[in-house]
PDB file of N, CA and C in Angstrom:
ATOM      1  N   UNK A   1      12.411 -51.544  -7.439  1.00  0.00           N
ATOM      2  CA  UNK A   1      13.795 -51.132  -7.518  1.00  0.00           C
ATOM      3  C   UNK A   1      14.614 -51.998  -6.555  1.00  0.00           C
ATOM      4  N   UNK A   2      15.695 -52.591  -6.713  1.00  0.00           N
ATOM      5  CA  UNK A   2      16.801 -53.352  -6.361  1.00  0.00           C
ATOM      6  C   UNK A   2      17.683 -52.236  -5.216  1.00  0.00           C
ATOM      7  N   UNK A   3      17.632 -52.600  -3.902  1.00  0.00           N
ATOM      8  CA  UNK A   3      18.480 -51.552  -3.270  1.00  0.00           C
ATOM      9  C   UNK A   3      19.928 -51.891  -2.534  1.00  0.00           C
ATOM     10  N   UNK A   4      20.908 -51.512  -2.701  1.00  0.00           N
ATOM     11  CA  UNK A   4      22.336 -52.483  -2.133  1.00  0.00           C
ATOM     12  C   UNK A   4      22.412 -51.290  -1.004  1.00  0.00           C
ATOM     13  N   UNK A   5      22.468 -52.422   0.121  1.00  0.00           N
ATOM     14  CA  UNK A   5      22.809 -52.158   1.550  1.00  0.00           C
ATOM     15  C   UNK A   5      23.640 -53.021   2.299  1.00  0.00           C
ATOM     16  N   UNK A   6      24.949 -51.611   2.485  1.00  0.00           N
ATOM     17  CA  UNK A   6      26.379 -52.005   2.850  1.00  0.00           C
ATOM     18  C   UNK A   6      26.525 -51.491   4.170  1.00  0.00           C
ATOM     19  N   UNK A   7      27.821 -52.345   4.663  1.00  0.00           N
ATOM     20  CA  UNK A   7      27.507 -51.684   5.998  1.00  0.00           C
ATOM     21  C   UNK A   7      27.009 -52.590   7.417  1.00  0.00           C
ATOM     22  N   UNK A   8      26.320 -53.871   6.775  1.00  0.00           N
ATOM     23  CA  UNK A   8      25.481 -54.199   7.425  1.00  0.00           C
ATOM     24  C   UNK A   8      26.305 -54.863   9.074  1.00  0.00           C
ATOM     25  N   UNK A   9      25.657 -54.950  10.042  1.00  0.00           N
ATOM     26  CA  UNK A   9      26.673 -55.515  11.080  1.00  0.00           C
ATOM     27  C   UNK A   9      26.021 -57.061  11.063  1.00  0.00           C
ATOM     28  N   UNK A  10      26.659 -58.053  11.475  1.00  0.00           N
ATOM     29  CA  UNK A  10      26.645 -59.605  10.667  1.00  0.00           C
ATOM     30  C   UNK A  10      25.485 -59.746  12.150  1.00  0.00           C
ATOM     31  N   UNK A  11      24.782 -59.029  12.737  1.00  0.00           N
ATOM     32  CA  UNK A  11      23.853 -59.856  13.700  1.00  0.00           C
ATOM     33  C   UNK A  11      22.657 -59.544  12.732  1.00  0.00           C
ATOM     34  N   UNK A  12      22.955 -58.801  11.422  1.00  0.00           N
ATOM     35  CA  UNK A  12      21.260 -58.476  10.758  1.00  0.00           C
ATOM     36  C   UNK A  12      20.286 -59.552  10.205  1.00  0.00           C
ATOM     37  N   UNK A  13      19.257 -59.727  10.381  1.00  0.00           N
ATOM     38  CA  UNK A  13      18.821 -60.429  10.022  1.00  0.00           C
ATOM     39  C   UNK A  13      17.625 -59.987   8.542  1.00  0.00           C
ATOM     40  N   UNK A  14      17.467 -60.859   7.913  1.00  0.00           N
ATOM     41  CA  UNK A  14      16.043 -60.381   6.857  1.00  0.00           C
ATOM     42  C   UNK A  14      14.808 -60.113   7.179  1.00  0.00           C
ATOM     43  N   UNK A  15      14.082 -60.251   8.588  1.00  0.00           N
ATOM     44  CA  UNK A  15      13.455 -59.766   9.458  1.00  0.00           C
ATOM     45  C   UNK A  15      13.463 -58.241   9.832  1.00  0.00           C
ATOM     46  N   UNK A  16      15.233 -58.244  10.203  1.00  0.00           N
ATOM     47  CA  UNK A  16      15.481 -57.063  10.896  1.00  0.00           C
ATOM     48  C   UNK A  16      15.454 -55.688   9.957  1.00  0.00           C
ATOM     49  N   UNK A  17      15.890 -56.341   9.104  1.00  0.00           N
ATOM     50  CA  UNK A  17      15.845 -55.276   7.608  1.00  0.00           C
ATOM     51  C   UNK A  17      14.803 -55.095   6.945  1.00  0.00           C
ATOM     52  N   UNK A  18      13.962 -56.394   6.681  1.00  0.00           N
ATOM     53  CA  UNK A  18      12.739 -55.516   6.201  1.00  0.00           C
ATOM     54  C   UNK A  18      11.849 -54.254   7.275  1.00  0.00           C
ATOM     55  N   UNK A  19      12.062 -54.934   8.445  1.00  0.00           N
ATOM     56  CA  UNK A  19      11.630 -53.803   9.688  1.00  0.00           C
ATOM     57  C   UNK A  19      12.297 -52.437   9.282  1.00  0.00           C
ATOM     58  N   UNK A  20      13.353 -52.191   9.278  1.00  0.00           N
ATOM     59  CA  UNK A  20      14.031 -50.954   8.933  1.00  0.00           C
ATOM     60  C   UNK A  20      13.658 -50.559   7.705  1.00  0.00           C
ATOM     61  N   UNK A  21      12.911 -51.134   6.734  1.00  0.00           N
ATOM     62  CA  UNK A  21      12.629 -50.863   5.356  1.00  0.00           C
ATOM     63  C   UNK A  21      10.919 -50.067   5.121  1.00  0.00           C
ATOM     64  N   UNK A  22      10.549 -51.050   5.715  1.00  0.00           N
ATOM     65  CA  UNK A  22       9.014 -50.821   5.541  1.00  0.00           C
ATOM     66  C   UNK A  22       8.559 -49.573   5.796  1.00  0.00           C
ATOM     67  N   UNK A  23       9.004 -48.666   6.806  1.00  0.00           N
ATOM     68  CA  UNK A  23       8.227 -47.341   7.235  1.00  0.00           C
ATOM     69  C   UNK A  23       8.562 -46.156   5.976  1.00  0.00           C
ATOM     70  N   UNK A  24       9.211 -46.316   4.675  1.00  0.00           N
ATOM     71  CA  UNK A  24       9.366 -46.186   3.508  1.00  0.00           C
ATOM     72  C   UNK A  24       8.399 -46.828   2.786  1.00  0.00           C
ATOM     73  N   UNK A  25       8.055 -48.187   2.634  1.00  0.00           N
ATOM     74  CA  UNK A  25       7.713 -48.778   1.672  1.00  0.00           C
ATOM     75  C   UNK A  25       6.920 -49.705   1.596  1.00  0.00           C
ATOM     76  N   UNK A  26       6.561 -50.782   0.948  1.00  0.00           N
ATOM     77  CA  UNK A  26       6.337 -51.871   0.590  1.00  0.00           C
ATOM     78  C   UNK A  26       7.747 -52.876   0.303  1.00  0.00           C
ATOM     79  N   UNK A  27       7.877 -53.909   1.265  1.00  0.00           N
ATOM     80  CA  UNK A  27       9.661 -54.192   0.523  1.00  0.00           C
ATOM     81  C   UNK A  27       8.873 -56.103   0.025  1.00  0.00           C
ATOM     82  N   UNK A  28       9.335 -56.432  -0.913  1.00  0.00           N
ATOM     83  CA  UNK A  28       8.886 -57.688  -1.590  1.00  0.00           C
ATOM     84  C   UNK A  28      10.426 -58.512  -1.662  1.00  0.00           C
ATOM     85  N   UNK A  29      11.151 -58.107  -0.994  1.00  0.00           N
ATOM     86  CA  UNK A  29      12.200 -59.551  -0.676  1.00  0.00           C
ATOM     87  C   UNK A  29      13.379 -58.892  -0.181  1.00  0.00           C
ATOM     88  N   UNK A  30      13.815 -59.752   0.856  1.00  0.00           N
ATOM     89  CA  UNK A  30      15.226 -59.355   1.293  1.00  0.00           C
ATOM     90  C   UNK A  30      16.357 -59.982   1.203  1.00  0.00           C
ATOM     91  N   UNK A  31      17.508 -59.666   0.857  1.00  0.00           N
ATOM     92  CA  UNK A  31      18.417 -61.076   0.824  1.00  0.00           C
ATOM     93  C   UNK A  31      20.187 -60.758   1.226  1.00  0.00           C
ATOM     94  N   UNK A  32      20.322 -61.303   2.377  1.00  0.00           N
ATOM     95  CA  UNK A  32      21.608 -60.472   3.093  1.00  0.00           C
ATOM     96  C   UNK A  32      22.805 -61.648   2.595  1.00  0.00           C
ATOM     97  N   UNK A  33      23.258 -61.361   1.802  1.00  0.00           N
ATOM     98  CA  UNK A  33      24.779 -62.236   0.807  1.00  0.00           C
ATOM     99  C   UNK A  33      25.019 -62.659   2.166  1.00  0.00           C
ATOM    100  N   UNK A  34      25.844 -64.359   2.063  1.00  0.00           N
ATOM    101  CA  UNK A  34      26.390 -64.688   2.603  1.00  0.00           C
ATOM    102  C   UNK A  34      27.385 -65.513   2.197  1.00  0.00           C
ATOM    103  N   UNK A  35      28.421 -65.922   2.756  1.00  0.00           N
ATOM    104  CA  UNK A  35      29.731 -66.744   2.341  1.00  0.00           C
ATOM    105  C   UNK A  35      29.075 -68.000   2.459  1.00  0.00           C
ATOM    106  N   UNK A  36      29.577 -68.916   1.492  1.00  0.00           N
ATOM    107  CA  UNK A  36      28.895 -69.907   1.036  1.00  0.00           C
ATOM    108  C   UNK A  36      29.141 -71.085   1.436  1.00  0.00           C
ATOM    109  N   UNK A  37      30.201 -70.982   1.677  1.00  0.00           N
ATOM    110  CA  UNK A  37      30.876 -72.075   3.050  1.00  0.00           C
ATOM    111  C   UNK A  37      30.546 -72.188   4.735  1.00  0.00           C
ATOM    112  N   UNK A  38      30.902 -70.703   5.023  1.00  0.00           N
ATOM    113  CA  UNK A  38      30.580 -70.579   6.475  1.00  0.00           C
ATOM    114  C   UNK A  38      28.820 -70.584   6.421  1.00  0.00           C
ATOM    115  N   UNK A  39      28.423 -69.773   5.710  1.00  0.00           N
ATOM    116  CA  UNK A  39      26.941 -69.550   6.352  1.00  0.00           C
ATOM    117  C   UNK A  39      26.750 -67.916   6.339  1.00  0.00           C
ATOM    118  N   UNK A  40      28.103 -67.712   7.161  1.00  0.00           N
ATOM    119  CA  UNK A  40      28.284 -66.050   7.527  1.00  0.00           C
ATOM    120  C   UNK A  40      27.649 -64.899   6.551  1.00  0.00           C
ATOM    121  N   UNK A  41      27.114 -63.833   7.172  1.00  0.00           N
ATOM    122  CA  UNK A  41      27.237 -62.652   6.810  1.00  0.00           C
ATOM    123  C   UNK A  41      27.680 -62.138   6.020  1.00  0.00           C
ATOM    124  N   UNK A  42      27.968 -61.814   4.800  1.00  0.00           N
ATOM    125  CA  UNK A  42      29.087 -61.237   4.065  1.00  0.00           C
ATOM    126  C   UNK A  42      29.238 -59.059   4.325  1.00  0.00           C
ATOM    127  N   UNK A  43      28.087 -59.381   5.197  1.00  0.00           N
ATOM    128  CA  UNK A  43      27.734 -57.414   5.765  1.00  0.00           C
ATOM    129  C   UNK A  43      27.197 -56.516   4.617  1.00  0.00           C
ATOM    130  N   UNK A  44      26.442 -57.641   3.397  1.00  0.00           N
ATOM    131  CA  UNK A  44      25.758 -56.494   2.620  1.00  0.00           C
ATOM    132  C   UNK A  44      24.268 -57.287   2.508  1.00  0.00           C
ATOM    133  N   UNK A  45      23.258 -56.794   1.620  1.00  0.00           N
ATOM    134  CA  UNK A  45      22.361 -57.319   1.067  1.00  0.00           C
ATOM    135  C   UNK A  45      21.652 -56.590   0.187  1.00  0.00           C
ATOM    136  N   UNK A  46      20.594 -56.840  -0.305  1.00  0.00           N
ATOM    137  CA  UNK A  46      19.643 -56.342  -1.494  1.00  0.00           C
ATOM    138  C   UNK A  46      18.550 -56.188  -0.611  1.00  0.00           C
ATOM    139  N   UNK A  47      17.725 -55.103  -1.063  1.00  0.00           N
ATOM    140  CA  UNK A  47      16.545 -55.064  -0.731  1.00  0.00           C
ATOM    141  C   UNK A  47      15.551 -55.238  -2.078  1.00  0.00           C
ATOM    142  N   UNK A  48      14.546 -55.648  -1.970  1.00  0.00           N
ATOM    143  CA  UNK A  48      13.763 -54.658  -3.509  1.00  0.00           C
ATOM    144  C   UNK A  48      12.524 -53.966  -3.088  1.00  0.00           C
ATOM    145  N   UNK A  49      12.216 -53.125  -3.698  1.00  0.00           N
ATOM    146  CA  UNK A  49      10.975 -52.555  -3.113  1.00  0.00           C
ATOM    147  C   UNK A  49       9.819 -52.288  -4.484  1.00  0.00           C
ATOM    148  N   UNK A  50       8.765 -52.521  -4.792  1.00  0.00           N
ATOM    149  CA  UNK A  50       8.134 -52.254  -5.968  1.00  0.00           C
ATOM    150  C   UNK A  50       7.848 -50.987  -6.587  1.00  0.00           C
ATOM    151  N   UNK A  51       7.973 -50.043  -5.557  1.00  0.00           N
ATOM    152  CA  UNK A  51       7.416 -48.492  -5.973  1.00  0.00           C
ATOM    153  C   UNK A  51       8.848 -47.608  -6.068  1.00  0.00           C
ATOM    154  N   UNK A  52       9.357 -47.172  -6.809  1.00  0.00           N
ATOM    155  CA  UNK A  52      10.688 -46.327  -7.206  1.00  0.00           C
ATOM    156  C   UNK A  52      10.429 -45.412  -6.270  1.00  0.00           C
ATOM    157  N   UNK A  53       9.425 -44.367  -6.442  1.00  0.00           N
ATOM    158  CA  UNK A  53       8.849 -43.449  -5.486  1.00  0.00           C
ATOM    159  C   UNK A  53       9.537 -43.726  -3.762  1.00  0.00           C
ATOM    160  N   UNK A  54       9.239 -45.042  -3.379  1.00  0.00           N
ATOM    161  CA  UNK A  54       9.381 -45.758  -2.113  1.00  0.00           C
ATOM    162  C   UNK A  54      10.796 -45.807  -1.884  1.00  0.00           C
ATOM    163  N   UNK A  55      11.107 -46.688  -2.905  1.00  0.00           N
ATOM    164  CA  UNK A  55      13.008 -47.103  -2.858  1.00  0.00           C
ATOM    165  C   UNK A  55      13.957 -46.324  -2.619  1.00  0.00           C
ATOM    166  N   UNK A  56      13.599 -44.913  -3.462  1.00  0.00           N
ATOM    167  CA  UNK A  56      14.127 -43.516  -3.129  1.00  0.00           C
ATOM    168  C   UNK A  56      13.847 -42.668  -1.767  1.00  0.00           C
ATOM    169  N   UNK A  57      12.854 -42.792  -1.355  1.00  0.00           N
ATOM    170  CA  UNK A  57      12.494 -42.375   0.302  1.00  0.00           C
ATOM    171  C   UNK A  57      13.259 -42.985   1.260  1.00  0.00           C
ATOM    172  N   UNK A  58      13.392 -44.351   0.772  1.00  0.00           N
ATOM    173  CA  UNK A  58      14.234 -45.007   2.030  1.00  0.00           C
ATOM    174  C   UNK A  58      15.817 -45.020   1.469  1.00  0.00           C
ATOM    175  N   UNK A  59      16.268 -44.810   0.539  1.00  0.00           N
ATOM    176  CA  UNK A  59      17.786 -44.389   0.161  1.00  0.00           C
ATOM    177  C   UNK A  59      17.875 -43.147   0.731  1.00  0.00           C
ATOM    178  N   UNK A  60      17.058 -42.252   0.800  1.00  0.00           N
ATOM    179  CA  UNK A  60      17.065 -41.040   1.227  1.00  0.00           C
ATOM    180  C   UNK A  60      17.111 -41.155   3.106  1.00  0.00           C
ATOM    181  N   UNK A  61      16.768 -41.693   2.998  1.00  0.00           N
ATOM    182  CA  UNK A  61      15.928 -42.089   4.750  1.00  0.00           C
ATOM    183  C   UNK A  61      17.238 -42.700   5.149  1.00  0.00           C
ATOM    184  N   UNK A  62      17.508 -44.073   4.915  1.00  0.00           N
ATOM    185  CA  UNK A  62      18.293 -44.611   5.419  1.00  0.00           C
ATOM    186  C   UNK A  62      19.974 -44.462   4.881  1.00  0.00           C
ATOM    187  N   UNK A  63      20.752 -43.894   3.975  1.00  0.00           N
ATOM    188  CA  UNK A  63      21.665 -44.079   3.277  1.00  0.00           C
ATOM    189  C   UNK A  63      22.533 -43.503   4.955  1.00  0.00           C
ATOM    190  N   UNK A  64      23.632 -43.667   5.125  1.00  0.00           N
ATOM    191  CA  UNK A  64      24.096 -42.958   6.481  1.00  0.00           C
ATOM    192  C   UNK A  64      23.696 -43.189   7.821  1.00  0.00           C
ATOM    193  N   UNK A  65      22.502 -43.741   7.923  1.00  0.00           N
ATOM    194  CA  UNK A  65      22.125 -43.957   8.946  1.00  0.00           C
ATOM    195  C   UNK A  65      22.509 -45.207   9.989  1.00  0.00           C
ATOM    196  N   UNK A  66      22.521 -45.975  11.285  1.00  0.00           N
ATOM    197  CA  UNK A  66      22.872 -46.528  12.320  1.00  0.00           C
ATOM    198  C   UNK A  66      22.518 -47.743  12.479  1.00  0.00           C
ATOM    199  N   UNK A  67      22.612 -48.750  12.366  1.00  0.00           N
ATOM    200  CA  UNK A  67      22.398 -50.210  12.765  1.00  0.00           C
ATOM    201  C   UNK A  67      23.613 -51.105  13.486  1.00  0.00           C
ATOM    202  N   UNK A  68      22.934 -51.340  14.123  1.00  0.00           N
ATOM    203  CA  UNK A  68      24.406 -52.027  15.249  1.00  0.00           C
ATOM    204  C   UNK A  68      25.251 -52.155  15.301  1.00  0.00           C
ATOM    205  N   UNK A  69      24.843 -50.477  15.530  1.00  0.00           N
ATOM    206  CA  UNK A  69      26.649 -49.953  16.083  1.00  0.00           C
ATOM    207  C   UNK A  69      27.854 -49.430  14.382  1.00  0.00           C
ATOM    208  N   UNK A  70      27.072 -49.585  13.017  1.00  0.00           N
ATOM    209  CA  UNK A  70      27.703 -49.495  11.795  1.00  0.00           C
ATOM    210  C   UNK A  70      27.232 -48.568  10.830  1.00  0.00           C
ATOM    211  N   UNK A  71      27.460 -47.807  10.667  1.00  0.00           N
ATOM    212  CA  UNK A  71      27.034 -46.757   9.233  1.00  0.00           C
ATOM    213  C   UNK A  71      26.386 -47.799   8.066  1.00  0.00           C
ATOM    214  N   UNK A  72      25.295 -47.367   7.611  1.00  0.00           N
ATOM    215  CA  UNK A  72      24.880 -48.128   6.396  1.00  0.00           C
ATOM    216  C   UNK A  72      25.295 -47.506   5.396  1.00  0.00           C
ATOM    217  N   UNK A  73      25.603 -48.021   4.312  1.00  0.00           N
ATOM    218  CA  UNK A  73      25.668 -47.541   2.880  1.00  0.00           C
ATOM    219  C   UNK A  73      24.510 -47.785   1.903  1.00  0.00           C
ATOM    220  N   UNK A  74      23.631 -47.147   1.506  1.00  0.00           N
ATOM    221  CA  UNK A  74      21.906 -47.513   0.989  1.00  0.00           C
ATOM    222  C   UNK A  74      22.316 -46.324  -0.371  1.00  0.00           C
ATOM    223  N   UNK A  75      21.788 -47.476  -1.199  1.00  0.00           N
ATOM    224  CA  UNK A  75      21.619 -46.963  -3.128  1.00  0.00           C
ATOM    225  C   UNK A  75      21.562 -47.806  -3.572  1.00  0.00           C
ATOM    226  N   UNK A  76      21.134 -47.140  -5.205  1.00  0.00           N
ATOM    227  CA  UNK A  76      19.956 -48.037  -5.667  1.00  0.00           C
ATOM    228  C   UNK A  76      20.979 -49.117  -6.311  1.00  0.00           C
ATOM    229  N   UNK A  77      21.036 -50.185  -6.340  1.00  0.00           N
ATOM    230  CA  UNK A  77      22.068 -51.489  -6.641  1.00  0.00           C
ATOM    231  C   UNK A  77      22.609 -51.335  -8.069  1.00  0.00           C
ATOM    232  N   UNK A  78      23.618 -51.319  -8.714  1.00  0.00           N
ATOM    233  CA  UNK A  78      24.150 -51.515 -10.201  1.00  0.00           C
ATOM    234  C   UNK A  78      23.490 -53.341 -10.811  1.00  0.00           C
ATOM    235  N   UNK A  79      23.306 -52.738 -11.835  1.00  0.00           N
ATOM    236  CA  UNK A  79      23.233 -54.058 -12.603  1.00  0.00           C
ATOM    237  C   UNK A  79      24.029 -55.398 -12.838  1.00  0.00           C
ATOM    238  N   UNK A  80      23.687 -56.522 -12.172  1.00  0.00           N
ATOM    239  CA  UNK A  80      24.552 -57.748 -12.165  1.00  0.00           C
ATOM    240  C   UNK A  80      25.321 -57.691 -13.446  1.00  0.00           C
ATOM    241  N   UNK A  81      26.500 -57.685 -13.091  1.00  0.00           N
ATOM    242  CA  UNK A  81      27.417 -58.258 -14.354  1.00  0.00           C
ATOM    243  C   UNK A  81      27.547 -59.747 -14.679  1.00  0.00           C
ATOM    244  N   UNK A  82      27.917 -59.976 -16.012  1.00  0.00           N
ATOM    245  CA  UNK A  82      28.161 -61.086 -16.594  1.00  0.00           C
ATOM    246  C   UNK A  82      29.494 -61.688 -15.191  1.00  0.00           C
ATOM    247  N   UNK A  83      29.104 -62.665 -14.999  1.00  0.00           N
ATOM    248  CA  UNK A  83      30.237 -63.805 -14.295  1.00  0.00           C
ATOM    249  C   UNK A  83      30.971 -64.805 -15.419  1.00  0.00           C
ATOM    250  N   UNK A  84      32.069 -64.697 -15.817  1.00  0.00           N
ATOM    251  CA  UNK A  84      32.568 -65.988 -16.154  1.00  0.00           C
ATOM    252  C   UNK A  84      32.548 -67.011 -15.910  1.00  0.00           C
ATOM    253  N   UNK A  85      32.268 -68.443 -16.067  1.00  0.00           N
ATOM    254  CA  UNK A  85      32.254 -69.608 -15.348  1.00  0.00           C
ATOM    255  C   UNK A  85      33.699 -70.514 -15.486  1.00  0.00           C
ATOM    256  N   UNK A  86      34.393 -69.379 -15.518  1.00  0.00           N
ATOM    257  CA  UNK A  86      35.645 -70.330 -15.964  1.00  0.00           C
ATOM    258  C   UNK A  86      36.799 -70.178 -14.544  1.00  0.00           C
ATOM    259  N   UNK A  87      36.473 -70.458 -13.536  1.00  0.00           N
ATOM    260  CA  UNK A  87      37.031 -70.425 -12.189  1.00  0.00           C
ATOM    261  C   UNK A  87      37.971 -69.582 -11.851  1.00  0.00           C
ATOM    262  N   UNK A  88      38.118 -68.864 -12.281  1.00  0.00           N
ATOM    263  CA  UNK A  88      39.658 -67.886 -12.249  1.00  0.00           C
ATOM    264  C   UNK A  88      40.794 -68.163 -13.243  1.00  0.00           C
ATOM    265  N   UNK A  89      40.740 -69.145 -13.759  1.00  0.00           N
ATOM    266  CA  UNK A  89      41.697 -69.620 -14.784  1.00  0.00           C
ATOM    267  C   UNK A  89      41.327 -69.443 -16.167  1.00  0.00           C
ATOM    268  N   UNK A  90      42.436 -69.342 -16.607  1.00  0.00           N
ATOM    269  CA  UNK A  90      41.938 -69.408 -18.535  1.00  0.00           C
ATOM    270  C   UNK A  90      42.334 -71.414 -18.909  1.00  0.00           C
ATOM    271  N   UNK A  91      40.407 -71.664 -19.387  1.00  0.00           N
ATOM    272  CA  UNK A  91      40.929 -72.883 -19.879  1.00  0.00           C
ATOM    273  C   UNK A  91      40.756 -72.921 -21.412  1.00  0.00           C
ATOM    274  N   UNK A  92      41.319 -72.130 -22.236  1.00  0.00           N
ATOM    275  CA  UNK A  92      41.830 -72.216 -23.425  1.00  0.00           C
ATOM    276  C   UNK A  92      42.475 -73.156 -23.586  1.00  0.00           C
ATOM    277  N   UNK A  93      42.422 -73.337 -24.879  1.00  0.00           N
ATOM    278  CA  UNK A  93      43.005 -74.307 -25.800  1.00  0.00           C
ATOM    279  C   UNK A  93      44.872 -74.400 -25.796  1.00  0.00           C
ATOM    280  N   UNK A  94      45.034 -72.950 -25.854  1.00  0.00           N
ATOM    281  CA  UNK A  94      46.383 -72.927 -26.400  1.00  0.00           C
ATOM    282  C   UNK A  94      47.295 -72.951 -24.860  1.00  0.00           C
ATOM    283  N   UNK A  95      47.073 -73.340 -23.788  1.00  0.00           N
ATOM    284  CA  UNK A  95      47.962 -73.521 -22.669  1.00  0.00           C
ATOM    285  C   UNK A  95      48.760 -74.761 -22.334  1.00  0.00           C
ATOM    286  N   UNK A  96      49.690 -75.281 -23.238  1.00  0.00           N
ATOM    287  CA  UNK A  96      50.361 -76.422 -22.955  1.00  0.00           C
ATOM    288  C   UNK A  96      49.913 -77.837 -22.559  1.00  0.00           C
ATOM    289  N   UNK A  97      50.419 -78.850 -22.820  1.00  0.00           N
ATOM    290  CA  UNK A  97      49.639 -80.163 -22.417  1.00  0.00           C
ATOM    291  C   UNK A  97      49.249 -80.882 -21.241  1.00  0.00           C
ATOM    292  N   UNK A  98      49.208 -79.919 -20.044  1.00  0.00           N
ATOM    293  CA  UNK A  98      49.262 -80.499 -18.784  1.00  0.00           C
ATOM    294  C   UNK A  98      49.935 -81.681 -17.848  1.00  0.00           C
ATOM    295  N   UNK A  99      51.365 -81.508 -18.709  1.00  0.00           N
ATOM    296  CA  UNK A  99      52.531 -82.440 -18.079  1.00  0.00           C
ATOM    297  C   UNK A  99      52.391 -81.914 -16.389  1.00  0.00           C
ATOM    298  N   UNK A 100      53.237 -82.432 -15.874  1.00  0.00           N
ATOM    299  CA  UNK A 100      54.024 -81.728 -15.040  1.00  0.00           C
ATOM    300  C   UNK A 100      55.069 -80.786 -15.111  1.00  0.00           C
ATOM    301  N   UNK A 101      55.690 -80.563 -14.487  1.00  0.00           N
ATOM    302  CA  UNK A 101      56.918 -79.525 -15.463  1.00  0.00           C
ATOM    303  C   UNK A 101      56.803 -78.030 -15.441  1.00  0.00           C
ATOM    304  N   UNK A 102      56.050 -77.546 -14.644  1.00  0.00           N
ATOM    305  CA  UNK A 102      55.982 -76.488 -14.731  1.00  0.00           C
ATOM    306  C   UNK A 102      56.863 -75.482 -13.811  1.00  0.00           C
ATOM    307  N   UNK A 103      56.228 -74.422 -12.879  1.00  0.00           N
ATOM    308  CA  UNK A 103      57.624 -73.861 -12.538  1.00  0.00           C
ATOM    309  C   UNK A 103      56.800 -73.815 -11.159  1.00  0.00           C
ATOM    310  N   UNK A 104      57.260 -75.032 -10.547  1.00  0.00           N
ATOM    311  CA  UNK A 104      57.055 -75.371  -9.111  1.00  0.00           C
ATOM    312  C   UNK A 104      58.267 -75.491  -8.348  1.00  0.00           C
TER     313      UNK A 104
END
């Protein structure tokens, strides 16, 4: 099971979290999002754990609970959504010929 843990305070490490994980479980990967530029923290991550049984003990265990100095937020992760690859913009067809001219 896939577990999203919010909350996190940016000194956590994937070390530090599987430590906080394990006395629940078996945990088979950790991965704390980070901004892709800086490097930084983004203060969440995934856990996964193989046994549902497990994943739920430590949502139970940990959801609310204290890490440096921050409330965690622990449940079981929603399903990745589809991403567009189209940068924030619509590059359709029907948007004008890319003069200049616009309303700058």
């Amino acid at each position: 099971m896939r577990i999203f843990v919010g909350g996190l305070p940016y000194s956590a490490t994937n070390d530090s979290l599987r430590q906080l994980f394990e006395p629940s479980g078996s945990v088979t990967d950790v991965h704390i999002a980070q901004d892709r530029f800086s490097g930084e923290s983004k203060g969440f991550a995934f856990v996964e754990m193989p046994e549902d049984s497990q994943a739920r003990a430590a949502i139970s265990a940990l959801n609310g609970s204290m890490m440096g100095g921050r409330s965690l937020t622990v449940n079981e992760a929603r399903p990745r959504e589809e991403r567009s690859s189209g940068g924030g913009y619509d590059r359709g067809g029907s948007g004008g010929g890319g003069g200049r001219g616009g309303r700058y």
